[in-house]
N, C-alpha and C. Protein backbone atom coordinates (compact mmCIF):
# COMPACT_ATOMS: atom_id res chain seq x y z
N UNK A 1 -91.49 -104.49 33.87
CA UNK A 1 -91.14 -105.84 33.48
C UNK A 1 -91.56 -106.03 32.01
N UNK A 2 -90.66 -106.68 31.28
CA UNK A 2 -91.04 -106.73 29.94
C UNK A 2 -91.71 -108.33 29.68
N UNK A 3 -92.30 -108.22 27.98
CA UNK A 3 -93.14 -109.51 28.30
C UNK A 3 -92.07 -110.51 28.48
N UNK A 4 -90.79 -110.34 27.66
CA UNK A 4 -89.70 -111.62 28.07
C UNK A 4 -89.29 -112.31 29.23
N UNK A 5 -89.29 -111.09 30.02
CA UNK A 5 -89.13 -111.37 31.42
C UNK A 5 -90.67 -112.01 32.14
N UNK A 6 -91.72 -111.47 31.75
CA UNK A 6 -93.03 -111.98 32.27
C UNK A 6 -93.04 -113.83 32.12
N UNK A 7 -92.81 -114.08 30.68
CA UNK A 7 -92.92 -115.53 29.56
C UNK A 7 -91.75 -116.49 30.66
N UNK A 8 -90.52 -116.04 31.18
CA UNK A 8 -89.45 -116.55 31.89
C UNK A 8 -89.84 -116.74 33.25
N UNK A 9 -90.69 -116.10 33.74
CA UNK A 9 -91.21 -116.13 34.93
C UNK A 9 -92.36 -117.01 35.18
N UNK A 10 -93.06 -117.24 34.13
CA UNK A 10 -94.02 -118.31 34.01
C UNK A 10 -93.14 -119.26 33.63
N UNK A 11 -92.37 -119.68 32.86
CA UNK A 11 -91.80 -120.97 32.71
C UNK A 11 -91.33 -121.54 34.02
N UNK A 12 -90.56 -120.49 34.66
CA UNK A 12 -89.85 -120.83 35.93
C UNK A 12 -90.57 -121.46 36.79
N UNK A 13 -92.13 -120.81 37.02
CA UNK A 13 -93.04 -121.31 37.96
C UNK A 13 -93.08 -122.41 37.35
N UNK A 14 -93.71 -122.67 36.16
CA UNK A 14 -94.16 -123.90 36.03
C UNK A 14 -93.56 -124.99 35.99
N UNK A 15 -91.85 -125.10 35.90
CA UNK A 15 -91.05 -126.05 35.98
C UNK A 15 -90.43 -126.21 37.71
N UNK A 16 -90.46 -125.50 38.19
CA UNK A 16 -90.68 -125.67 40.10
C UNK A 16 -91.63 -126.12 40.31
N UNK A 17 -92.55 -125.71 39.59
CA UNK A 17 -93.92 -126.26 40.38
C UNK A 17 -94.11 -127.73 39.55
N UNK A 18 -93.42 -128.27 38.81
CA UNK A 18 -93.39 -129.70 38.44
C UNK A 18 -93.01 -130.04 39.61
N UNK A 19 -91.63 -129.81 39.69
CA UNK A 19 -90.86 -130.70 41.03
C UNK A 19 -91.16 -130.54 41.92
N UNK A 20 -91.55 -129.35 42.38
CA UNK A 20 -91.54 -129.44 43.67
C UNK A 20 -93.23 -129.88 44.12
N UNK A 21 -94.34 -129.24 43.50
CA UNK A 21 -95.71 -129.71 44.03
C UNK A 21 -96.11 -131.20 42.93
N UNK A 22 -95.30 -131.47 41.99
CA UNK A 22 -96.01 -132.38 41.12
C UNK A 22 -95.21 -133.75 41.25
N UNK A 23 -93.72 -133.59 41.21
CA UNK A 23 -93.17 -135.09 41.18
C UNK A 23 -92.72 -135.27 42.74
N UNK A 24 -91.70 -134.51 43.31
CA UNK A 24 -91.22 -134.76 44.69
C UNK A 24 -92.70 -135.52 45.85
N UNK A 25 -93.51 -135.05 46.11
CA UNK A 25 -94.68 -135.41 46.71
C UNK A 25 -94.58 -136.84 46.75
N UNK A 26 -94.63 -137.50 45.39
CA UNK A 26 -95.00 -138.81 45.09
C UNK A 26 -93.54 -139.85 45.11
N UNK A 27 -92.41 -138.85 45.43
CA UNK A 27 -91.15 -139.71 45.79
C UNK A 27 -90.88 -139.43 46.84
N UNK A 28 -91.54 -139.20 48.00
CA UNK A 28 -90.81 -138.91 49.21
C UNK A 28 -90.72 -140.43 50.24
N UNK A 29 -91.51 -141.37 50.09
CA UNK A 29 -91.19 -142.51 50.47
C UNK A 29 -90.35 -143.22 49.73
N UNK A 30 -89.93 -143.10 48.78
CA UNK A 30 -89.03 -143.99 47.90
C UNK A 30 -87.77 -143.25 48.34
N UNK A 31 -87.57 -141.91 48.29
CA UNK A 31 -86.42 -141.64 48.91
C UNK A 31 -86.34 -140.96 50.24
N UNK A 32 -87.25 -141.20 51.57
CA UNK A 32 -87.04 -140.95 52.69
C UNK A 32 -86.53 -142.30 53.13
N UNK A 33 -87.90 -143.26 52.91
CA UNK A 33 -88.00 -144.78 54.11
C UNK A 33 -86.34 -145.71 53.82
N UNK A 34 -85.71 -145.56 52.52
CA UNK A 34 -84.19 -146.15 53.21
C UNK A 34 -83.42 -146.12 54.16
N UNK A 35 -83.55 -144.50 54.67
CA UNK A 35 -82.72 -143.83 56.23
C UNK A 35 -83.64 -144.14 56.69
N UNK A 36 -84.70 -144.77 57.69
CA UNK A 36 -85.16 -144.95 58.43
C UNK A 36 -86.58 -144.60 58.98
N UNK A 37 -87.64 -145.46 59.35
CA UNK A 37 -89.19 -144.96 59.51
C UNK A 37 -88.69 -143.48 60.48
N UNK A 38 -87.74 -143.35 61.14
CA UNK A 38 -87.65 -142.03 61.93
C UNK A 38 -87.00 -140.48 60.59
N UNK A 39 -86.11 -140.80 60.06
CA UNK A 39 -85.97 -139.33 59.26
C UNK A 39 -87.47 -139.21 58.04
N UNK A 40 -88.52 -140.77 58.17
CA UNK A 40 -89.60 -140.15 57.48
C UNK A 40 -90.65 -139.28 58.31
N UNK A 41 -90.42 -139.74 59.68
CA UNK A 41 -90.88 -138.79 60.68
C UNK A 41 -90.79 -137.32 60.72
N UNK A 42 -89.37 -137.18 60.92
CA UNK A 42 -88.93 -135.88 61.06
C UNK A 42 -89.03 -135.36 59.92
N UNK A 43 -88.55 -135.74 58.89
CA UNK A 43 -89.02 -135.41 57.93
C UNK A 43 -90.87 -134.57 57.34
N UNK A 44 -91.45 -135.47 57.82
CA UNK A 44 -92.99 -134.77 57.41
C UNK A 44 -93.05 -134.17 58.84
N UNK A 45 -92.50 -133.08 59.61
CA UNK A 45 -92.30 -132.25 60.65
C UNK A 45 -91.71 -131.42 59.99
N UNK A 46 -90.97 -131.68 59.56
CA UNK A 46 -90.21 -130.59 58.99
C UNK A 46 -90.41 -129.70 58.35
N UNK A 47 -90.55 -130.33 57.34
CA UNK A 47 -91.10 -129.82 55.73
C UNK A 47 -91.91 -128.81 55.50
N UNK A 48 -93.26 -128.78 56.31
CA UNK A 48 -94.34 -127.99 56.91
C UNK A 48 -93.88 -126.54 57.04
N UNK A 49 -92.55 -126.07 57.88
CA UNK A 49 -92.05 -125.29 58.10
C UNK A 49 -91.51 -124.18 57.22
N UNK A 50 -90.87 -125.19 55.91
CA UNK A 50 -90.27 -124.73 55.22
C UNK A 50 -90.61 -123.31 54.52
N UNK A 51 -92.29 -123.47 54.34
CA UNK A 51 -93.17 -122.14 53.37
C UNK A 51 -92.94 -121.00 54.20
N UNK A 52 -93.52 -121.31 55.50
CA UNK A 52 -93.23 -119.98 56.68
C UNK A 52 -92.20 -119.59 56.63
N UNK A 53 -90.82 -120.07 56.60
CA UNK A 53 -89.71 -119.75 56.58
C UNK A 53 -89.19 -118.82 55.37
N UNK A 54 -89.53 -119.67 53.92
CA UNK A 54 -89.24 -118.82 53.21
C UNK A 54 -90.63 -117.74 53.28
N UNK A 55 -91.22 -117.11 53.38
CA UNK A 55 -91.85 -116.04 53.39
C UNK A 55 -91.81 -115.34 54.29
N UNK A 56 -90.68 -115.66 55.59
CA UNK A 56 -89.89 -114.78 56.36
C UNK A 56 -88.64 -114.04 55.90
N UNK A 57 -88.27 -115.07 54.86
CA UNK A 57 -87.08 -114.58 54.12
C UNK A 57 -87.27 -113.61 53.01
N UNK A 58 -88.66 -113.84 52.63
CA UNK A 58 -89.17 -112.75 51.52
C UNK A 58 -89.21 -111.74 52.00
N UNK A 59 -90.28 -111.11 53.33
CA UNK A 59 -90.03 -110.45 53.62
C UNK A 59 -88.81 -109.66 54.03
N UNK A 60 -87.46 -110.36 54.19
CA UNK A 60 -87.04 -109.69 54.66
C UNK A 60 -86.04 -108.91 53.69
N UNK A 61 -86.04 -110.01 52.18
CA UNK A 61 -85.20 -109.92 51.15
C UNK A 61 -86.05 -109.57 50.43
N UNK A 62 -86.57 -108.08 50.10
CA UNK A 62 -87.86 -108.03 49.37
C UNK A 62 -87.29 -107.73 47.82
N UNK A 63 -86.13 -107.19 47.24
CA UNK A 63 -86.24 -107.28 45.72
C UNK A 63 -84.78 -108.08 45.06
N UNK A 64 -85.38 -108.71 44.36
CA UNK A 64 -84.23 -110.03 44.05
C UNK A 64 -84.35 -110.09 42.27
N UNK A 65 -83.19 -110.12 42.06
CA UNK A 65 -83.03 -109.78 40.33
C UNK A 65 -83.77 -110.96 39.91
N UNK A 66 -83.87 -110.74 38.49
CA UNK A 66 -83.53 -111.89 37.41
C UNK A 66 -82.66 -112.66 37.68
N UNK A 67 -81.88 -112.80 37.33
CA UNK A 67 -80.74 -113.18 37.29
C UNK A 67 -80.27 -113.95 38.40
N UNK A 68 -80.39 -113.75 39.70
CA UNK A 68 -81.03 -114.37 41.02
C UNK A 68 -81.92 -115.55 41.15
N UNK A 69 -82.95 -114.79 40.58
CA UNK A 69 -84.54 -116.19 40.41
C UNK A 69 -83.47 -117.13 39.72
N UNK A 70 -83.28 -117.17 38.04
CA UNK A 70 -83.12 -117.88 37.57
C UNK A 70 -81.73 -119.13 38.51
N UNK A 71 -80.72 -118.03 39.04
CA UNK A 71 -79.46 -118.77 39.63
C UNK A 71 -80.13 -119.75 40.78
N UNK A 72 -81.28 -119.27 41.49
CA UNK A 72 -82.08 -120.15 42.54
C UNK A 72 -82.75 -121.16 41.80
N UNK A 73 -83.37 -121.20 40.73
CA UNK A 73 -84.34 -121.51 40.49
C UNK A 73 -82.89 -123.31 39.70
N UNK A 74 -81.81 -122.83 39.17
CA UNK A 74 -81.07 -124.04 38.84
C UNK A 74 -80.49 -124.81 39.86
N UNK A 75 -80.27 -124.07 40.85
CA UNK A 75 -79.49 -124.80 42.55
C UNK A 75 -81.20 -125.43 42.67
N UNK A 76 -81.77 -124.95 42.59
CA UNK A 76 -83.40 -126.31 42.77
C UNK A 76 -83.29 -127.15 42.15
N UNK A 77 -83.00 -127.01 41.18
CA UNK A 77 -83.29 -128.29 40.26
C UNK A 77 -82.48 -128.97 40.59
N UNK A 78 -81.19 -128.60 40.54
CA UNK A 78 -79.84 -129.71 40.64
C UNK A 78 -80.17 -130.32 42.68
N UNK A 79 -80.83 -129.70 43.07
CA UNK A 79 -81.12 -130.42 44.62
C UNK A 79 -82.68 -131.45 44.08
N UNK A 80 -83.26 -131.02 43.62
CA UNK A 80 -84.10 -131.89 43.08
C UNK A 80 -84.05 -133.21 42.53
N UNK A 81 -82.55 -132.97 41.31
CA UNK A 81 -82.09 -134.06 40.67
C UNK A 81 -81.67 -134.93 41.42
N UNK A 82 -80.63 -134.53 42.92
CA UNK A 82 -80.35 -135.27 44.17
C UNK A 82 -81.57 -136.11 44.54
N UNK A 83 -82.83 -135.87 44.85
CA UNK A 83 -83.78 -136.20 45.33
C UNK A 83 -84.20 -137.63 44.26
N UNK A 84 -84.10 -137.08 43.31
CA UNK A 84 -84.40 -138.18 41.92
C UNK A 84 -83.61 -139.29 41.96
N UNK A 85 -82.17 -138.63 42.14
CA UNK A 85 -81.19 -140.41 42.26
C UNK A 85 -81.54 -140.59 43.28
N UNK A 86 -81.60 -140.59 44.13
CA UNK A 86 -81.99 -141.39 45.71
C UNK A 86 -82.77 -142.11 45.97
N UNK A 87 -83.78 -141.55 44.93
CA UNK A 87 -85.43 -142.79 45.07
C UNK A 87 -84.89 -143.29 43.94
N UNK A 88 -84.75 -142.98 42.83
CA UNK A 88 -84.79 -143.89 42.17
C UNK A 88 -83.55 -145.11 42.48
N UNK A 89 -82.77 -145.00 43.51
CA UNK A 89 -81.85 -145.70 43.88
C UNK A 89 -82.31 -146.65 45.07
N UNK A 90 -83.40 -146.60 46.04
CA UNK A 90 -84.43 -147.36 46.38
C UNK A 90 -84.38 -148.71 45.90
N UNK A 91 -84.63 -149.49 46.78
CA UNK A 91 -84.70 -149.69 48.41
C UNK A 91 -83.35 -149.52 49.07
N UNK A 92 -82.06 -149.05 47.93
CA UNK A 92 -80.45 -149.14 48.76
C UNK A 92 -79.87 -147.76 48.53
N UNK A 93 -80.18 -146.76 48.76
CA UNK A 93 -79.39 -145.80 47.86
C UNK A 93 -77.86 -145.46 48.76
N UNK A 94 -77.46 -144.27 48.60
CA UNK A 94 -76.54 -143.91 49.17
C UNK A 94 -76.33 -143.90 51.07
N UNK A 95 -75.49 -144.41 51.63
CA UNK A 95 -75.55 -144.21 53.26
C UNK A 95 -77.14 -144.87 53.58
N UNK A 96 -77.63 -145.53 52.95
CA UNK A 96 -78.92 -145.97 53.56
C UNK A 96 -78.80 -146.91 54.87
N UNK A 97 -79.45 -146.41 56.01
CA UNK A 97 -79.60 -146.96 57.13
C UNK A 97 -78.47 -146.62 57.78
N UNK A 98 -78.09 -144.96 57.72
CA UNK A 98 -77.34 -144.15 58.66
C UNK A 98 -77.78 -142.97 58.90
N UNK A 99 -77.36 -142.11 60.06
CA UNK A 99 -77.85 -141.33 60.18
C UNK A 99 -77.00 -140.77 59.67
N UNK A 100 -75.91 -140.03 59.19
CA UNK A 100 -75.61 -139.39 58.24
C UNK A 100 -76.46 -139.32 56.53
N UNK A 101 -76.94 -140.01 56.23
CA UNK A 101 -77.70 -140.28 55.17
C UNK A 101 -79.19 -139.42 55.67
N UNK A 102 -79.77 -139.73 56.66
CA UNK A 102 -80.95 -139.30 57.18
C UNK A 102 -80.90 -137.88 57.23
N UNK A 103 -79.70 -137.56 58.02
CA UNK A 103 -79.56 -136.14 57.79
C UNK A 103 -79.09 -135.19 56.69
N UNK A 104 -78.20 -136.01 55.72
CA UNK A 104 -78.14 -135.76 54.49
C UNK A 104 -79.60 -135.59 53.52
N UNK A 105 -80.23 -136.52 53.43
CA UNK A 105 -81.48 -136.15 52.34
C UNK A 105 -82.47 -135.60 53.25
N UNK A 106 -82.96 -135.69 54.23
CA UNK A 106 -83.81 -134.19 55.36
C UNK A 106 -83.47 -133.32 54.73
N UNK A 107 -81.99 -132.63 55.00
CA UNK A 107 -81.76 -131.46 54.71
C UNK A 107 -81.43 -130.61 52.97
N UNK A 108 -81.05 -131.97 52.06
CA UNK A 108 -81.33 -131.41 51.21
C UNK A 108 -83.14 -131.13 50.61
N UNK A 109 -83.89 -131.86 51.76
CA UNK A 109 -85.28 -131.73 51.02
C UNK A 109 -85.47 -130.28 51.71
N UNK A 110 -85.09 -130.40 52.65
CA UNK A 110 -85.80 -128.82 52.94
C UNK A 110 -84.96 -127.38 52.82
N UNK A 111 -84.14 -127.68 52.24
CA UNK A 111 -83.00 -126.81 51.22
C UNK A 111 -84.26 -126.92 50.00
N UNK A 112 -84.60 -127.54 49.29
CA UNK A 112 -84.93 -127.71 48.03
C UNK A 112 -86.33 -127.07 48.33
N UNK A 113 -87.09 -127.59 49.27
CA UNK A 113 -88.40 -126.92 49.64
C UNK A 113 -88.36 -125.56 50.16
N UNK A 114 -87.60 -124.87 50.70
CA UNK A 114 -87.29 -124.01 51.23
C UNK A 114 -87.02 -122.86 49.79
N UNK A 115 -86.22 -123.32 49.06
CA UNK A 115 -86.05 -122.57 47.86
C UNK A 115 -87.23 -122.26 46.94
N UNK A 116 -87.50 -123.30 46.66
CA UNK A 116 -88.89 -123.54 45.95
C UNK A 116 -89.72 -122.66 46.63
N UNK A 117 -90.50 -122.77 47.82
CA UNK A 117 -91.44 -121.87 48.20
C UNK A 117 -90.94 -120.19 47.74
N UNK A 118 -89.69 -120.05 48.06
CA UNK A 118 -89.04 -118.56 48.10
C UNK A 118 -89.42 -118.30 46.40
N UNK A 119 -88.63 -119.02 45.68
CA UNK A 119 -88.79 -118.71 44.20
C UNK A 119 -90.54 -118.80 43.77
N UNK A 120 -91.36 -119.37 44.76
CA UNK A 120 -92.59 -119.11 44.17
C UNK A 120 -93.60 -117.74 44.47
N UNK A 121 -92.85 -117.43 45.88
CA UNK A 121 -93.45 -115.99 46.23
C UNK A 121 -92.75 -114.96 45.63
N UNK A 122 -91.37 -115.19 45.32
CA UNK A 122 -90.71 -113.95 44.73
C UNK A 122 -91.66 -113.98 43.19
N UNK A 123 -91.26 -114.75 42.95
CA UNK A 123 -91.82 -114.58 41.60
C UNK A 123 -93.45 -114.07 41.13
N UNK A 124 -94.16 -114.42 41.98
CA UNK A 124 -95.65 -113.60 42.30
C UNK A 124 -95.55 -112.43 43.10
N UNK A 125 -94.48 -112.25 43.82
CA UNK A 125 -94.65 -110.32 44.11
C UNK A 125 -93.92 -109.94 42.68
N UNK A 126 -92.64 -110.24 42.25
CA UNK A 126 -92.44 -109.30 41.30
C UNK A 126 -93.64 -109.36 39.73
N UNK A 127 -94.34 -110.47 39.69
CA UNK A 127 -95.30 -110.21 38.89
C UNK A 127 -96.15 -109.09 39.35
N UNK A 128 -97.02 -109.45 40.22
CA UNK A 128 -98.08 -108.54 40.99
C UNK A 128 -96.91 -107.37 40.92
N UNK A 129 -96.51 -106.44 41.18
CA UNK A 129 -95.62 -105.34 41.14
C UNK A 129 -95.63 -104.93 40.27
N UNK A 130 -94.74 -106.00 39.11
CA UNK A 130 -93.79 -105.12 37.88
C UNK A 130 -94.66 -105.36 36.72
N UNK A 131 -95.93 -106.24 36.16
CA UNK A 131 -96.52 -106.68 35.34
C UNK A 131 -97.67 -105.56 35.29
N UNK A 132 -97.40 -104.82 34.00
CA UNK A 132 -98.36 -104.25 34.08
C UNK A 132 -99.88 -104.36 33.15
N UNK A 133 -99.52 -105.70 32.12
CA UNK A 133 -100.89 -106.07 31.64
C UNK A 133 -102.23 -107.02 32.36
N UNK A 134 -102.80 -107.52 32.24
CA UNK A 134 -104.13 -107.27 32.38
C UNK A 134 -103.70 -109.12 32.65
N UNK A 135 -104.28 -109.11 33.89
CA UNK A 135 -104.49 -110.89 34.48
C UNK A 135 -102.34 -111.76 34.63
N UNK A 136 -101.63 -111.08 34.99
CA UNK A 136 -100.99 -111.59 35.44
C UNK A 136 -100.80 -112.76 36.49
N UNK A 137 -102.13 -112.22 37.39
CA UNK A 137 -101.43 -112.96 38.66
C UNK A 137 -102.15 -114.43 38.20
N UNK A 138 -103.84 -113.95 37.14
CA UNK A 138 -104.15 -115.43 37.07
C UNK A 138 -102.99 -116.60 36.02
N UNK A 139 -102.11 -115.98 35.43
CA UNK A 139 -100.91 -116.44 34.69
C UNK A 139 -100.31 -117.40 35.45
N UNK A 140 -99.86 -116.64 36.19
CA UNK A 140 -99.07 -117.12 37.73
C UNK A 140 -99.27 -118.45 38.15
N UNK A 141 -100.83 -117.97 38.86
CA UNK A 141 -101.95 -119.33 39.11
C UNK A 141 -101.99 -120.49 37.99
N UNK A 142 -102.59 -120.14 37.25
CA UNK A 142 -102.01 -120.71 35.88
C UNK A 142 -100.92 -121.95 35.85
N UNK A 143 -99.90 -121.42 35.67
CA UNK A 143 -98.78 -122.12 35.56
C UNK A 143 -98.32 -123.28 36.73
N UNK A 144 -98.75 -122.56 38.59
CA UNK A 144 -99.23 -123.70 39.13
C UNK A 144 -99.51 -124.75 39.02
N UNK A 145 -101.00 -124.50 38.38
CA UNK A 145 -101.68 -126.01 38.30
C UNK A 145 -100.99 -126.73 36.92
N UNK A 146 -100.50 -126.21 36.21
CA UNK A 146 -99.93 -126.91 34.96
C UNK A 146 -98.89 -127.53 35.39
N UNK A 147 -98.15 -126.52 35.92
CA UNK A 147 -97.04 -127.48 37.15
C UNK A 147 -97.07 -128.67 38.04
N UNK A 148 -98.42 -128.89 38.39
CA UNK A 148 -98.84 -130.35 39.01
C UNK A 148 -99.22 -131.23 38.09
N UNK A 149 -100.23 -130.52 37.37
CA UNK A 149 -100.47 -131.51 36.21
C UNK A 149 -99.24 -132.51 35.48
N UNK A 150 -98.30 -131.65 35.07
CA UNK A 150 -96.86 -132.40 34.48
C UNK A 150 -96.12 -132.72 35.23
N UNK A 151 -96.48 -132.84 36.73
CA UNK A 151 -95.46 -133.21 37.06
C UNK A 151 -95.79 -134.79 37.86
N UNK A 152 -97.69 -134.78 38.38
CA UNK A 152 -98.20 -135.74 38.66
C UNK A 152 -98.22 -136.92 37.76
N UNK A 153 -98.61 -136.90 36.42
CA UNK A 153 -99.40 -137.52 35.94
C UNK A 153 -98.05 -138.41 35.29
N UNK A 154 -96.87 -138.10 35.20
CA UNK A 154 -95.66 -138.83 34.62
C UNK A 154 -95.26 -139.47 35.72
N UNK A 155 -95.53 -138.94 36.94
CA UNK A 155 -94.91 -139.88 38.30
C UNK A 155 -95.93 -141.13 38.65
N UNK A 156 -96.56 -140.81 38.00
CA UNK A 156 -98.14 -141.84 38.37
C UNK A 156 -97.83 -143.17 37.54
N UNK A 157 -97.61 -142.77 36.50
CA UNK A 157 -97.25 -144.07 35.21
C UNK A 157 -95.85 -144.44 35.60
N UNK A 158 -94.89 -143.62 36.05
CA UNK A 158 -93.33 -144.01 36.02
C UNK A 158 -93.11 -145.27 37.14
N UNK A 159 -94.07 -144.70 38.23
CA UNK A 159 -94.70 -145.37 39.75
C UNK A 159 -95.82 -146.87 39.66
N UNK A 160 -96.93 -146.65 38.85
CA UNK A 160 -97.75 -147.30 39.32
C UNK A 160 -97.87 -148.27 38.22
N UNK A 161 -97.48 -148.00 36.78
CA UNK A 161 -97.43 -148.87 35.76
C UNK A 161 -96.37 -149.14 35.53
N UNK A 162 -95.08 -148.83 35.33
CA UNK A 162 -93.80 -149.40 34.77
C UNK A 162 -93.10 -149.88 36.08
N UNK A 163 -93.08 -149.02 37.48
CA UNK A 163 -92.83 -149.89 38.76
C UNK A 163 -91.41 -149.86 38.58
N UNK A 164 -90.91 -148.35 38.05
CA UNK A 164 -89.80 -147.99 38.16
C UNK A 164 -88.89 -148.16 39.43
N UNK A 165 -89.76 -147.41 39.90
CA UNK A 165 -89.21 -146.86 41.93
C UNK A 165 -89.98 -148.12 42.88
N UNK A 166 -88.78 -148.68 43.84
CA UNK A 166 -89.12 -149.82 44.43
C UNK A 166 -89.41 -149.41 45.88
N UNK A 167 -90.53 -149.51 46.67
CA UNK A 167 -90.55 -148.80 48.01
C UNK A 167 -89.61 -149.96 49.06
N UNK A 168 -89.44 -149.52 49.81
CA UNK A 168 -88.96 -150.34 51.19
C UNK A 168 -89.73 -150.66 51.99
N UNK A 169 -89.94 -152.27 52.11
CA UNK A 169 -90.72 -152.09 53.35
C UNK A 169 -90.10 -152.32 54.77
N UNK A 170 -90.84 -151.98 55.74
CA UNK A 170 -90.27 -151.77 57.40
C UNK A 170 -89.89 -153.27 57.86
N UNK A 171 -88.56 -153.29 58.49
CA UNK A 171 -88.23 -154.39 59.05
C UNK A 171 -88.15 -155.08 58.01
N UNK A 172 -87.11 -154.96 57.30
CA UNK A 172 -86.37 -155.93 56.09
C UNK A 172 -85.01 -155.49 55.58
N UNK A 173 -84.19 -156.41 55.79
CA UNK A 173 -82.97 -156.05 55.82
C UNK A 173 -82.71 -156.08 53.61
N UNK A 174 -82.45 -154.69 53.44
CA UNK A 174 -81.60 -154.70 51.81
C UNK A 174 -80.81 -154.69 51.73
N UNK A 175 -79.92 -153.57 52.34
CA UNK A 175 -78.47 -153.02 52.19
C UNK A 175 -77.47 -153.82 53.02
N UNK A 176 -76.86 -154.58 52.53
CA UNK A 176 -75.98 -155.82 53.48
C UNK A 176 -74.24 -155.29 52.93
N UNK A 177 -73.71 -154.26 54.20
CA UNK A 177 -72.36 -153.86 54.02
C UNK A 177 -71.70 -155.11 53.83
């Protein structure tokens, strides 16, 4: 692995690991609770699953290009960006208060989580593997926590001071067809 490819592989982590461990977390009630206190149910059932799953899939798909990561790593984001209009479309977004909607954003979250976990283990075996200088994997790690860091601390102000994203509360009618 060359360092270009090493430098791309840390970016990658660290911009998944915005969305997926740093901002998504802190929008999952803004864009679950429109479909219903039940797909927020199933929903945090779900989700749980997702890591096991993809690291069944690692195993079973053990070497995956460049070129791959990166093509996974943009189908995340653009399912991510889904995730973004939806809350930020809160307390009414799309199909809100159907179950088509419920099952629509469930499944793109755990499409999106599902990927994410995969692109975070691929990307730490082919480091650990193909990296052959000195502290890779703490790189890796690394980029993690930088990944929460940027991805918390803008959802915190976007959320708790400007009061961008509006939550729903239970038993209140918004969306009037």
């Amino acid at each position: 692995m060359s360092r270009r490819v090493f430098i791309l592989f840390l970016i990658l982590n660290t911009v998944n690991s915005t969305i997926s461990l740093g901002c998504l977390p802190s929008l999952s009630t803004y864009a679950l609770l429109p479909f219903g206190q039940k797909a927020f149910y199933y929903w945090s059932i779900l989700i749980p699953t997702a890591y096991p799953f993809s690291l069944l899939l690692s195993i079973c798909w053990r070497s995956v290009s460049t070129h791959l990561i990166v093509l996974q790593s943009i189908f995340n984001w653009l399912l991510a960006t889904f995730i973004f209009i939806i809350a930020g479309q809160s307390p009414c977004p799309w199909l809100a208060d159907t179950m088509q909607g419920a099952l629509m954003i469930i499944t793109v979250w755990f499409i999106m989580s599902l990927t994410s976990c995969f692109l975070r283990i691929t990307i730490g075996n082919r480091i650990k593997s193909e990296w052959t200088g000195d502290k890779g994997m703490f790189y890796y790690g690394g980029t993690v926590q930088l990944g929460l860091l940027l991805g918390t601390i803008p959802l915190y102000i976007l959320i708790n001071l400007f009061g961008i994203f509006i939550d729903r509360k239970p038993c209140q009618v918004y969306c009037v067809s």
